[in-house]
C-alpha atoms as a PDB file:
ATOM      1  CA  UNK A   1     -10.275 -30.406  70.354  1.00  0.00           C
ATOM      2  CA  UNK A   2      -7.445 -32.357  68.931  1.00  0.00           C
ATOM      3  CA  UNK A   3      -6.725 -31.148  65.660  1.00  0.00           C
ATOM      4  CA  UNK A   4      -7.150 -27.351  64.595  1.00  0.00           C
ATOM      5  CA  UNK A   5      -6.692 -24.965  61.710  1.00  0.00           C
ATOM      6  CA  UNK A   6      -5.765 -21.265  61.961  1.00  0.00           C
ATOM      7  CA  UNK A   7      -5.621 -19.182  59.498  1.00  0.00           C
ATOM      8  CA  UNK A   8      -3.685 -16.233  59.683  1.00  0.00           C
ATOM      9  CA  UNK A   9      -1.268 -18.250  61.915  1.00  0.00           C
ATOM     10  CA  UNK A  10       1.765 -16.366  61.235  1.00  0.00           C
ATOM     11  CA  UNK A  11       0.015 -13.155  62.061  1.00  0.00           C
ATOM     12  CA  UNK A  12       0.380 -10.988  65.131  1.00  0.00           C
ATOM     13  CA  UNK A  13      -2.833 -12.540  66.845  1.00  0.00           C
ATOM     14  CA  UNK A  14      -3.059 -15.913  64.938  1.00  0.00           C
ATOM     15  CA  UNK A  15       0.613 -16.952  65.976  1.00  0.00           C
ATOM     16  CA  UNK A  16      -0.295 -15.912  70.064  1.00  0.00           C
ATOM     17  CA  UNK A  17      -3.117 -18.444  69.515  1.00  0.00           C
ATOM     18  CA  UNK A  18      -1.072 -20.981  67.514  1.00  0.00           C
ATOM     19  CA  UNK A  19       1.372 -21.024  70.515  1.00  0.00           C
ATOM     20  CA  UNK A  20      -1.241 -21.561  73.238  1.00  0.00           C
ATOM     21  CA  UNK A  21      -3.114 -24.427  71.206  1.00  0.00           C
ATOM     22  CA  UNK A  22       0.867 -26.658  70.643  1.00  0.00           C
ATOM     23  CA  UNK A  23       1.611 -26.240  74.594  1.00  0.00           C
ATOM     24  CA  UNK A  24      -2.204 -27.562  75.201  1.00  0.00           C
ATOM     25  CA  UNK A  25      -0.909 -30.641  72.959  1.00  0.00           C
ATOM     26  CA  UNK A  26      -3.353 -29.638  69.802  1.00  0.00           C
ATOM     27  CA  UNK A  27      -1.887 -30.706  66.223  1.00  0.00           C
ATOM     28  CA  UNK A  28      -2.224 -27.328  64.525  1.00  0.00           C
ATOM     29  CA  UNK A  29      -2.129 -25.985  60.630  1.00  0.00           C
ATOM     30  CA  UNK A  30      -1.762 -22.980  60.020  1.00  0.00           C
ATOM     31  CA  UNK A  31      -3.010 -21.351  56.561  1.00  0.00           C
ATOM     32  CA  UNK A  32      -1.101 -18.154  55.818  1.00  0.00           C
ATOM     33  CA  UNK A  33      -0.017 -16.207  53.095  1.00  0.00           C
ATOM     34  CA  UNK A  34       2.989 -14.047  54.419  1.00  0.00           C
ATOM     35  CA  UNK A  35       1.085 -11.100  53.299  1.00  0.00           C
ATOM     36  CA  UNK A  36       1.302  -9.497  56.719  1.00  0.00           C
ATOM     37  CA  UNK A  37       2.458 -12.688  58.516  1.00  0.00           C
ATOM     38  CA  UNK A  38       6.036 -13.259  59.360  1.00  0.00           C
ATOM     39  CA  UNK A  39       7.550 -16.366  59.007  1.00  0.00           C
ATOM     40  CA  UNK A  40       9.577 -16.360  62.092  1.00  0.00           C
ATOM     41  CA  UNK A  41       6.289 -16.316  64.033  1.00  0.00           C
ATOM     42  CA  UNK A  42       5.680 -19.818  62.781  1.00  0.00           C
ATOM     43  CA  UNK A  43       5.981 -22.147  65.509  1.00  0.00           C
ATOM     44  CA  UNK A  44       7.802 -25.073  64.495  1.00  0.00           C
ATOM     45  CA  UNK A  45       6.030 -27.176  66.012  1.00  0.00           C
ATOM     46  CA  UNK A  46       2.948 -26.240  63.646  1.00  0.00           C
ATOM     47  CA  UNK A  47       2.480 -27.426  60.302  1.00  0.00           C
ATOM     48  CA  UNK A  48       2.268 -24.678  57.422  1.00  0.00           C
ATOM     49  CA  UNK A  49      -0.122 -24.854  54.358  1.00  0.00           C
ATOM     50  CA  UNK A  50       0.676 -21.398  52.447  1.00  0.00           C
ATOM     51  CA  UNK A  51      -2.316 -19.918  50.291  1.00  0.00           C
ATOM     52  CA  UNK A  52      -4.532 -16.983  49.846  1.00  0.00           C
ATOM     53  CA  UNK A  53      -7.648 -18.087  51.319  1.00  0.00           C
ATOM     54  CA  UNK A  54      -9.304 -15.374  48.757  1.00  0.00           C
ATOM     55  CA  UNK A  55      -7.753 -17.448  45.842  1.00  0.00           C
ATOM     56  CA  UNK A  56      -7.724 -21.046  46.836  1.00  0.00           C
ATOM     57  CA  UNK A  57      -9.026 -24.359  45.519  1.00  0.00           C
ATOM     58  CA  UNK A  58     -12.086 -25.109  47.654  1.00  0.00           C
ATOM     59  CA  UNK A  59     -11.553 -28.909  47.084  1.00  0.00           C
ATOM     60  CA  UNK A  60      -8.265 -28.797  48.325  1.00  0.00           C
ATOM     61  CA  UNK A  61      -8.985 -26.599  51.388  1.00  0.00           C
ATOM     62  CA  UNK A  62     -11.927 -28.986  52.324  1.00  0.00           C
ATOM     63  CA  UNK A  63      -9.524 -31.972  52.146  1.00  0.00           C
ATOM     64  CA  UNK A  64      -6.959 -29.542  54.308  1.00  0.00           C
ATOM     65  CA  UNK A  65     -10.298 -29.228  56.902  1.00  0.00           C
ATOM     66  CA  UNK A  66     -11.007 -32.926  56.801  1.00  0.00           C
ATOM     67  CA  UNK A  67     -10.922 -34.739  60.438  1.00  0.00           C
ATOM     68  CA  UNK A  68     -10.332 -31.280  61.663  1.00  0.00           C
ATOM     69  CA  UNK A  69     -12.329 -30.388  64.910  1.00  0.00           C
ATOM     70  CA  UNK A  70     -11.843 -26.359  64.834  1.00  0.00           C
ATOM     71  CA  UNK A  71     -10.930 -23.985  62.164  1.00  0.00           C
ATOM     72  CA  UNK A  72      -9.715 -20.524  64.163  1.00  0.00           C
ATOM     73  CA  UNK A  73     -10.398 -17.835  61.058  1.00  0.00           C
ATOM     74  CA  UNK A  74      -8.263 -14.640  61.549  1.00  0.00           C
ATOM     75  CA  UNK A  75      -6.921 -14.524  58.067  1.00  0.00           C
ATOM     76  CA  UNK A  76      -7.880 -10.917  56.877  1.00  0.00           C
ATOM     77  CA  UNK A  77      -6.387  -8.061  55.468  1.00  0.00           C
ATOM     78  CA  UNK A  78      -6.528  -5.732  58.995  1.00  0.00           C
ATOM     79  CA  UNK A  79      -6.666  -1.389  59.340  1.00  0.00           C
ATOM     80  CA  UNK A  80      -9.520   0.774  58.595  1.00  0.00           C
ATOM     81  CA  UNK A  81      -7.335   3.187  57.089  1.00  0.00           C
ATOM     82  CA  UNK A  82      -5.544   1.515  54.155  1.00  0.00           C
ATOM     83  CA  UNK A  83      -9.072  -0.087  53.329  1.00  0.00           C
ATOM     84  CA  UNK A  84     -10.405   3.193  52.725  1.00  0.00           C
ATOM     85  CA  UNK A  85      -7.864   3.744  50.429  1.00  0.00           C
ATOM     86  CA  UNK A  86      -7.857   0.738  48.348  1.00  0.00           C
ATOM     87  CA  UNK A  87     -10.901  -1.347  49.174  1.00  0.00           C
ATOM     88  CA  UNK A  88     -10.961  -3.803  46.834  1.00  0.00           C
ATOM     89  CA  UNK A  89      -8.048  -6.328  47.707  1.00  0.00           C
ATOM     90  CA  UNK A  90      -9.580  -6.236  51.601  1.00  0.00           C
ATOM     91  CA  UNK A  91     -12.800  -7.291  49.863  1.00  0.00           C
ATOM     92  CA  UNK A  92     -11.445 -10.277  47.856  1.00  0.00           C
ATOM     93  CA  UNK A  93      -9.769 -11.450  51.560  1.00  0.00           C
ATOM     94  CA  UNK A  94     -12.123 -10.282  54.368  1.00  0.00           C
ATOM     95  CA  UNK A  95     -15.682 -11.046  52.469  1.00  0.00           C
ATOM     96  CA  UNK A  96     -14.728 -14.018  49.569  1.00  0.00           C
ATOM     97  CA  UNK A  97     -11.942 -15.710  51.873  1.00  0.00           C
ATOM     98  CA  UNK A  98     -14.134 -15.724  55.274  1.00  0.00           C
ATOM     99  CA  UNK A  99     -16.899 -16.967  52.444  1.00  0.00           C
ATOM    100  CA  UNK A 100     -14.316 -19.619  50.959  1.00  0.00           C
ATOM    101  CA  UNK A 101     -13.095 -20.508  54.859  1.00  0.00           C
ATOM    102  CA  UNK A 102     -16.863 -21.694  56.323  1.00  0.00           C
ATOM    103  CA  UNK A 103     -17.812 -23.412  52.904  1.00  0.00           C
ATOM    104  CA  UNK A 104     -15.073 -25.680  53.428  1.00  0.00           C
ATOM    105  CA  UNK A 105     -15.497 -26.024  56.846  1.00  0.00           C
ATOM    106  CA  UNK A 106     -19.072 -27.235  56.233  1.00  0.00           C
ATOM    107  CA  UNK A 107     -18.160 -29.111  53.643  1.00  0.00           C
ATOM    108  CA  UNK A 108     -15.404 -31.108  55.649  1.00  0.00           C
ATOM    109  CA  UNK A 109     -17.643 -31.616  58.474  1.00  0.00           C
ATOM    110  CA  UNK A 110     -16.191 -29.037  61.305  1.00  0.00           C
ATOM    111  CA  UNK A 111     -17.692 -28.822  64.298  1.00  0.00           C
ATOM    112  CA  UNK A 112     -17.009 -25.499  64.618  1.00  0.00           C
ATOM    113  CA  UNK A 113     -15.188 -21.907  63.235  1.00  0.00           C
ATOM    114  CA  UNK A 114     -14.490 -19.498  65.640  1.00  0.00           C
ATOM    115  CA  UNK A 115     -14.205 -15.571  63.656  1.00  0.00           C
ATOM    116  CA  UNK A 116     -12.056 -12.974  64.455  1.00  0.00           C
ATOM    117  CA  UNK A 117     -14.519 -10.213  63.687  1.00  0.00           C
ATOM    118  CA  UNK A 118     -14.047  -6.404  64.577  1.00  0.00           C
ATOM    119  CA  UNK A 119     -15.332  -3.848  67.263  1.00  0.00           C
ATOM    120  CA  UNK A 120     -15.242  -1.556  64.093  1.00  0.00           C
ATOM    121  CA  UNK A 121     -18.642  -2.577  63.310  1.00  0.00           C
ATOM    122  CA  UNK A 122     -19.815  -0.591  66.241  1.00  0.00           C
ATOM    123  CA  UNK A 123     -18.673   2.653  64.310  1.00  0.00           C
ATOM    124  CA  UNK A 124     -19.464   5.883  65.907  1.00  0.00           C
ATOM    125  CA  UNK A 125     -21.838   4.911  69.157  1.00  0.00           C
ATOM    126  CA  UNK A 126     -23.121   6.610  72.009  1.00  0.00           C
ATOM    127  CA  UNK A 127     -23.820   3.671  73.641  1.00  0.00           C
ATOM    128  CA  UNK A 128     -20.865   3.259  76.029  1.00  0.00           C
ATOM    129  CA  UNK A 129     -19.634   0.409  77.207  1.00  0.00           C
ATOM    130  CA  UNK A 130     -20.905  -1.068  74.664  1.00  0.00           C
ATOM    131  CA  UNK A 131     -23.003  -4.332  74.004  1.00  0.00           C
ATOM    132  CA  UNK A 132     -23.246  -6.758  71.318  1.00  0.00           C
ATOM    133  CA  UNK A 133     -26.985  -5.960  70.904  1.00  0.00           C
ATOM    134  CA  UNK A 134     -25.788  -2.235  70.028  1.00  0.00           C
ATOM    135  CA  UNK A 135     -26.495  -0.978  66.661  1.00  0.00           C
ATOM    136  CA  UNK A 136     -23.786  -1.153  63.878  1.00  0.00           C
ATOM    137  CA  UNK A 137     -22.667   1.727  62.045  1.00  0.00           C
ATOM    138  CA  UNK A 138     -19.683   0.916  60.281  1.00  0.00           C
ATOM    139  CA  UNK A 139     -17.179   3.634  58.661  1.00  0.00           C
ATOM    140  CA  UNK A 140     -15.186   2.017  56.785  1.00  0.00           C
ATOM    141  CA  UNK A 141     -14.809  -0.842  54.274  1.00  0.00           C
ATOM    142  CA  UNK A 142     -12.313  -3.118  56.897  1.00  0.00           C
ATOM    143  CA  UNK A 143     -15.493  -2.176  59.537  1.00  0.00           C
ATOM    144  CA  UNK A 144     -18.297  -3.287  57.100  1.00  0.00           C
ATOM    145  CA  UNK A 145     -16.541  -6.503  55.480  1.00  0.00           C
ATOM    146  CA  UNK A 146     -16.066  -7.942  59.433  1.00  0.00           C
ATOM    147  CA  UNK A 147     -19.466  -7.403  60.210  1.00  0.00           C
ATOM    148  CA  UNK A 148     -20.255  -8.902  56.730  1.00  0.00           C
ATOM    149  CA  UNK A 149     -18.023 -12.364  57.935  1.00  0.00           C
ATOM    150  CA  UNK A 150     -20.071 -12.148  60.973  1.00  0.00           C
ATOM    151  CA  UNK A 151     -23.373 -12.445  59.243  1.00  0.00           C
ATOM    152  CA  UNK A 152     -22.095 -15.009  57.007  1.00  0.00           C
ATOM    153  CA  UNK A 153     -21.310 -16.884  60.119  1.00  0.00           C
ATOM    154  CA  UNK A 154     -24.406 -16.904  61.270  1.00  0.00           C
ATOM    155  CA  UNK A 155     -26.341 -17.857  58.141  1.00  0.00           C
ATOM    156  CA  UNK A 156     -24.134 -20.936  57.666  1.00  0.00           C
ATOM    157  CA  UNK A 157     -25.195 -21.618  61.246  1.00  0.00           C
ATOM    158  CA  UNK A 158     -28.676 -21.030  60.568  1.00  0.00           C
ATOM    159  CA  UNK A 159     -28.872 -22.649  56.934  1.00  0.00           C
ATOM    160  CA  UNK A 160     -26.006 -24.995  56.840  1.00  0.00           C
ATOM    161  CA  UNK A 161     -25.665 -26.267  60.320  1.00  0.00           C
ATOM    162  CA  UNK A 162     -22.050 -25.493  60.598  1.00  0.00           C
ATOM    163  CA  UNK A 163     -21.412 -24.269  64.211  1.00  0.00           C
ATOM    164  CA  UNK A 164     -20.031 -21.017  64.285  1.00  0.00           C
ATOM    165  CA  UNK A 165     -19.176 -17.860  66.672  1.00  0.00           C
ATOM    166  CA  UNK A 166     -18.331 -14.090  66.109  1.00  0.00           C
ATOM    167  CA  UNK A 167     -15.706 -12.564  69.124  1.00  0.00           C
ATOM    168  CA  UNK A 168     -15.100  -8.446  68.241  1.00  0.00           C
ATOM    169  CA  UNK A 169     -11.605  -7.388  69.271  1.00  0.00           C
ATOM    170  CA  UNK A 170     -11.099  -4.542  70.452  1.00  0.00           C
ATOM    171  CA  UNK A 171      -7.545  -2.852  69.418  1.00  0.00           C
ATOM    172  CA  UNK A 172      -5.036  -5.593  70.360  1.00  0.00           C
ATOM    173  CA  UNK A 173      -1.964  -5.259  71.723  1.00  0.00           C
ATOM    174  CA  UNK A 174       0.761  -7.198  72.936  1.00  0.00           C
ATOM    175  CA  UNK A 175       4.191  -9.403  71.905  1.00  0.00           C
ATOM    176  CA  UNK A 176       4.573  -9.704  67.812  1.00  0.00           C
ATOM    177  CA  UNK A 177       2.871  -6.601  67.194  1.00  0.00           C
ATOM    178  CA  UNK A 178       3.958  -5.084  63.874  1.00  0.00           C
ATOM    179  CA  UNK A 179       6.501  -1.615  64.147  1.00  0.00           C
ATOM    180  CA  UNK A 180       6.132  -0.787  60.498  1.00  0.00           C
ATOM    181  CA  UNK A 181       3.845  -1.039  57.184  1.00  0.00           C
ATOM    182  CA  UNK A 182       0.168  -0.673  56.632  1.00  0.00           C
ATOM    183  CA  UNK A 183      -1.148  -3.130  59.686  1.00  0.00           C
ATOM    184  CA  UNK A 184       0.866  -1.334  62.068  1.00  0.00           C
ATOM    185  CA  UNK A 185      -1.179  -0.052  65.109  1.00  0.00           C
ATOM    186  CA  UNK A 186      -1.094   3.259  67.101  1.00  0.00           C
ATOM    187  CA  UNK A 187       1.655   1.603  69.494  1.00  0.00           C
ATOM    188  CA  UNK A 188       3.136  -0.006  67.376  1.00  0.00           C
ATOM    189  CA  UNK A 189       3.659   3.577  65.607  1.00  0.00           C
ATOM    190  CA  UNK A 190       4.850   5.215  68.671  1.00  0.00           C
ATOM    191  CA  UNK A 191       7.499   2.598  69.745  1.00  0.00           C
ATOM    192  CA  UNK A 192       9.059   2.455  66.411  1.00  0.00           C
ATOM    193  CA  UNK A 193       8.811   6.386  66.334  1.00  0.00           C
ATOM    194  CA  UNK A 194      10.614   5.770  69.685  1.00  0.00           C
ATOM    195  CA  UNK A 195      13.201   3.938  68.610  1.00  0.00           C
ATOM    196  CA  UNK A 196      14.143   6.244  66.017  1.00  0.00           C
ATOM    197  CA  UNK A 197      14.286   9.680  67.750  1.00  0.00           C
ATOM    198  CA  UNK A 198      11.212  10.966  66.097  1.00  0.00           C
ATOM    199  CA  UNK A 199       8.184  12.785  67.838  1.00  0.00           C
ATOM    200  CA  UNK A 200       4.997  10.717  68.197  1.00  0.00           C
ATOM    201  CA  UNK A 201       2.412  11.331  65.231  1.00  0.00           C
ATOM    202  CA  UNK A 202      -1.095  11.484  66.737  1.00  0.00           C
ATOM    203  CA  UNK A 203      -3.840  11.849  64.395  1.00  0.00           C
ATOM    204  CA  UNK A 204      -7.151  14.200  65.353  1.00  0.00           C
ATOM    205  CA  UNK A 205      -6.132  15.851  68.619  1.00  0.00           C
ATOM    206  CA  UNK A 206      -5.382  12.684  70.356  1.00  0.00           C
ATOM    207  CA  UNK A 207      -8.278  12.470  73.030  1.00  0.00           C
ATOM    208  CA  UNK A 208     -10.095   9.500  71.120  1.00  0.00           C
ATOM    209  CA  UNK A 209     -10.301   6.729  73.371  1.00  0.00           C
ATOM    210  CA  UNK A 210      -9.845   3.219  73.024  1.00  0.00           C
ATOM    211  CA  UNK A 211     -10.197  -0.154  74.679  1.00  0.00           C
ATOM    212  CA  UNK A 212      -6.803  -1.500  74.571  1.00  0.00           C
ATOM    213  CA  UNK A 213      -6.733  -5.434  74.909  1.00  0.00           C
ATOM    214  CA  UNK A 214      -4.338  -7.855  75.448  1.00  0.00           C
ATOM    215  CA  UNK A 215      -3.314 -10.661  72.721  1.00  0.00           C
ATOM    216  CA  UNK A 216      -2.824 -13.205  75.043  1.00  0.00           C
ATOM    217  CA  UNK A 217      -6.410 -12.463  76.543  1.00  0.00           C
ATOM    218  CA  UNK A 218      -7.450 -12.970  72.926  1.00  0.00           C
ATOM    219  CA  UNK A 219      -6.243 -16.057  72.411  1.00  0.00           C
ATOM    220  CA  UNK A 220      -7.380 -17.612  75.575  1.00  0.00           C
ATOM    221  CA  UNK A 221     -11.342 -16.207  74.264  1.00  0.00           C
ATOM    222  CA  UNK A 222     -10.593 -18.302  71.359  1.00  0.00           C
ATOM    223  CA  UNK A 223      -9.988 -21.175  72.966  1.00  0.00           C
ATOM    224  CA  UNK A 224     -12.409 -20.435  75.470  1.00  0.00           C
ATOM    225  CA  UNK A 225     -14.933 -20.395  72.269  1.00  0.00           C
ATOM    226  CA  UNK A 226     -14.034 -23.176  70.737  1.00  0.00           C
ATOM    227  CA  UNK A 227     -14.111 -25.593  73.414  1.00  0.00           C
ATOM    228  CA  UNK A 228     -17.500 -24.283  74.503  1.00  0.00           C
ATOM    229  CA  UNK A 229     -20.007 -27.035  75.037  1.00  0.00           C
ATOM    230  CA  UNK A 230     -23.274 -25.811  73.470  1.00  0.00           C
ATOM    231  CA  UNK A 231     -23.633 -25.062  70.168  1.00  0.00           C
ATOM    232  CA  UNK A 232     -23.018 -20.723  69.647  1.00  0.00           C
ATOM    233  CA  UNK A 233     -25.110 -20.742  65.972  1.00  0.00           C
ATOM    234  CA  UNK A 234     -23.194 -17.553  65.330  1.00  0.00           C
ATOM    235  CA  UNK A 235     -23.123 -15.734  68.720  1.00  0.00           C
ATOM    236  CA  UNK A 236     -21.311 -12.663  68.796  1.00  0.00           C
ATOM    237  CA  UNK A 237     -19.066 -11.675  71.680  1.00  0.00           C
ATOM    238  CA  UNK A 238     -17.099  -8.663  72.571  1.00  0.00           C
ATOM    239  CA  UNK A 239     -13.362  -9.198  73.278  1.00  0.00           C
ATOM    240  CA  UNK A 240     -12.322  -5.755  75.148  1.00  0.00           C
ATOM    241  CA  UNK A 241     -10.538  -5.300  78.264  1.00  0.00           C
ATOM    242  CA  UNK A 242     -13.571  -3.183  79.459  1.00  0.00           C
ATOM    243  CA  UNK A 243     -11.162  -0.198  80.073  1.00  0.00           C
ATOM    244  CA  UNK A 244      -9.868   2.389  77.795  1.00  0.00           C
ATOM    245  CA  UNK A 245      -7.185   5.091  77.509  1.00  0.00           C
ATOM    246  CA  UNK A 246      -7.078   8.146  75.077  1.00  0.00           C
ATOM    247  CA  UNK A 247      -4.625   8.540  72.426  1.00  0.00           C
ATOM    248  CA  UNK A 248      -2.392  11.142  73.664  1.00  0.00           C
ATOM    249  CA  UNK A 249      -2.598   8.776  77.164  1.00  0.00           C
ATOM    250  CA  UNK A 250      -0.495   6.166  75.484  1.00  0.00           C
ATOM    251  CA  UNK A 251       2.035   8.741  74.284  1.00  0.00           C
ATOM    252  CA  UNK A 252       2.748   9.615  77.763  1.00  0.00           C
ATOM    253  CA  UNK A 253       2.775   6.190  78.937  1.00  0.00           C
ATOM    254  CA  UNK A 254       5.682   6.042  76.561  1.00  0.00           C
ATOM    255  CA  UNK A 255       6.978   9.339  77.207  1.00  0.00           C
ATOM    256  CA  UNK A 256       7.654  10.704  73.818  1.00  0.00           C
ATOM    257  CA  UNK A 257       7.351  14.229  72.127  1.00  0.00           C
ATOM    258  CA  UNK A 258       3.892  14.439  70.892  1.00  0.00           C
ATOM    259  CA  UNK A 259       2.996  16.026  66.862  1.00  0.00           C
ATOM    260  CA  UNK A 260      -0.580  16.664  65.787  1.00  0.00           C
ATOM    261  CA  UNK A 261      -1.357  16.450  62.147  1.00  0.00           C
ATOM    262  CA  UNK A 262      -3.496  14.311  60.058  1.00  0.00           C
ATOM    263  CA  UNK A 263      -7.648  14.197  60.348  1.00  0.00           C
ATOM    264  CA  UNK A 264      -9.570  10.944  59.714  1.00  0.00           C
ATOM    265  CA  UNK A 265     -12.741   9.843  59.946  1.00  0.00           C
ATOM    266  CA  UNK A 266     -12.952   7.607  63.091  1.00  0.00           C
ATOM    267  CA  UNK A 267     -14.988   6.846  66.232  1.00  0.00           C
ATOM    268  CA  UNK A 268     -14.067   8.830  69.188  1.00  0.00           C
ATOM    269  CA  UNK A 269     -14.505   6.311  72.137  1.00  0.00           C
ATOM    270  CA  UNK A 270     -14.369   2.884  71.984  1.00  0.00           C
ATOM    271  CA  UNK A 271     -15.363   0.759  75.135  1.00  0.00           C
ATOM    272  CA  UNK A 272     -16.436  -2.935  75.274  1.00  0.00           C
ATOM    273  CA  UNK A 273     -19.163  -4.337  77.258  1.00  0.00           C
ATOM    274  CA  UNK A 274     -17.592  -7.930  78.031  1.00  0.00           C
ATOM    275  CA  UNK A 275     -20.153  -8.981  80.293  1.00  0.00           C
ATOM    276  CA  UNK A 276     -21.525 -11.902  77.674  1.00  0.00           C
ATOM    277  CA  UNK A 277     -17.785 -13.375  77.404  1.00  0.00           C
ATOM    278  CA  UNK A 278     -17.434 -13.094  80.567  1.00  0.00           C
ATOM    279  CA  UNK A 279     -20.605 -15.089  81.803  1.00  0.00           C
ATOM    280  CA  UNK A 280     -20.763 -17.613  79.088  1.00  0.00           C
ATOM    281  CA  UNK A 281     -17.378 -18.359  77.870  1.00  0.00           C
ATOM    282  CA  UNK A 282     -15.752 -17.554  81.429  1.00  0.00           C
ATOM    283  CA  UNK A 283     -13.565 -14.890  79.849  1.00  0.00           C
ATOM    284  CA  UNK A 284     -11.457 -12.773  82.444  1.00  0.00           C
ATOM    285  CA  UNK A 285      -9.238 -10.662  80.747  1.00  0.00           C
ATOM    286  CA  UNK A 286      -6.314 -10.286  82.839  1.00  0.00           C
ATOM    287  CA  UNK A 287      -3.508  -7.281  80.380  1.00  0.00           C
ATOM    288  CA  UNK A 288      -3.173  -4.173  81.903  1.00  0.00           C
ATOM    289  CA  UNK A 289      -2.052  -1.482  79.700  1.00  0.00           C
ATOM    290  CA  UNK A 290       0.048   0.503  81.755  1.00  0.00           C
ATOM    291  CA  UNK A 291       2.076  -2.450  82.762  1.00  0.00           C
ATOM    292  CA  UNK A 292       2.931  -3.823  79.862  1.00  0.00           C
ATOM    293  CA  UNK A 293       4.003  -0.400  78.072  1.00  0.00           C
ATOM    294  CA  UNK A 294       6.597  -0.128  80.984  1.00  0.00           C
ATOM    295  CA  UNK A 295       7.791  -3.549  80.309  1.00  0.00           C
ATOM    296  CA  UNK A 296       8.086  -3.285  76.951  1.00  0.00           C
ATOM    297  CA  UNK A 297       9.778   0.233  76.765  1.00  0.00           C
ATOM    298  CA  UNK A 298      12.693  -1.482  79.091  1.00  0.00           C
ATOM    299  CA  UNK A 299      12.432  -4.550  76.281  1.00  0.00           C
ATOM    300  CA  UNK A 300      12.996  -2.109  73.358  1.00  0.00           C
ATOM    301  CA  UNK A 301      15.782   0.250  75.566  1.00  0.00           C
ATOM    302  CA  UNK A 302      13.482   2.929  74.923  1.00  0.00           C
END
């Protein structure tokens, strides 16, 4: 692995990974564009191409993937919530730009595109921790348009002979994490709540669980996946800590005021079963929640 692509590379995730790849010694372009990615995430060591992957000349990105060995795909328009609301855009990104992402690939000759897929596929599941084998179920557009980019995966693998492999996060956390807008996660929520004197909003009644996982642990399964030595022909793997907390948990970790409002539709437990990642890509996820919410509340003065 010598030369790489990742998309979304100015992203909360995509820019972890970009920084892991350029201390490894890995030329890297990133394809991003700055919907949700920040531009001070860029490292500068990285070289960045930006375009909408949903809108972009296919010749053009297939010379971009030329004599590249790896194309890392997290490009996607992230949140269950603000798909429900307005699925169409997340469509055009998640489902035509993962589409427009592995016919270049296998048009370019990659050896191989590692996907950022979704745990949200799972849906609602009684099946706790959960496998890969479990049954999907998913409740939202965001849920069903990952698990769509995982089947395309696949099928190029299968019909096209591009090599390719799934890993479901499970709700990331960790440095670069957005405070505010539509992407912003439940922490992410809190601490800027935090910050500004305001009581935590919890939606439901805050005993939903989830598995909360580490971005740097995320980044090191993508590289884990990518340098793997057998082909994966669309393997899926589960990226979760293998641990969860509930909701009103993490707002006492923090140690705000707590409000209960808002009701949405959303599983009540999330829990990964990382056993696969663990015995064939030699993942060991080492975040610990608890830990890092005490380092970063003395980061943020809160």
């Amino acid at each position: 692995m010598q030369k790489v692509i990742v998309t979304g590379g100015a992203g909360f995730i995509g820019s972890n990974l970009v920084d892991k790849l350029i201390k490894k010694g890995i030329q890297v372009t990133i394809i991003d564009d700055f919907s949700t990615g920040k531009r001070e995430n860029i490292n500068p060591a990285a070289y960045c191409w930006e375009q909408d992957i949903a809108t972009v000349d296919i010749d053009i990105l297939t010379q971009y993937m030329k004599d590249v060995d790896i194309v890392f795909h997290l490009a996607a328009l992230a949140r269950v919530q603000p798909s429900i609301e307005n699925p169409l855009p997340y469509n055009e990104v998640n489902i035509k730009g993962t589409l427009n992402i592995l016919l270049a690939a296998h048009r370019a000759g990659v050896k191989r595109v590692v996907y950022s897929a979704s745990s949200s596929a799972y849906g609602e599941t009684d099946i706790l921790p959960t496998p890969e084998n479990a049954p999907t179920n998913p409740l939202s557009p965001y849920g069903l348009q990952k698990y769509v980019g995982e089947q395309y995966c696949k099928m190029f693998s299968e019909v096209y002979g591009l090599d390719t492999v799934s890993l479901r996060y499970f709700n990331v956390y960790g440095e670069r994490m957005n405070l505010e807008g539509a992407y912003c996660l439940v922490m992410g929520v809190f601490a800027k709540q935090m910050l500004e004197g305001k009581p935590l909003t919890i939606t439901n009644d805050g005993n939903q669980r989830r598995d909360f996982t580490y971005v740097g642990d995320v980044a090191d399964a993508n590289i884990l996946a990518a340098i793997h030595k057998n082909n994966l022909n669309g393997e899926v793997f589960n990226i979760g800590n293998g641990n969860n907390y509930s909701v009103n948990e993490v707002a006492d970790m923090l140690g705000g005021e707590k409000t209960y409002g808002e009701k949405r539709i959303e599983p009540f437990e999330t829990l990964a079963d990382n056993t696969k990642a663990q015995e064939e890509l030699g993942w060991d996820p080492q975040g610990d929640l608890p830990t890092w919410i005490n380092k970063y509340k003395k980061e943020l003065g809160i």
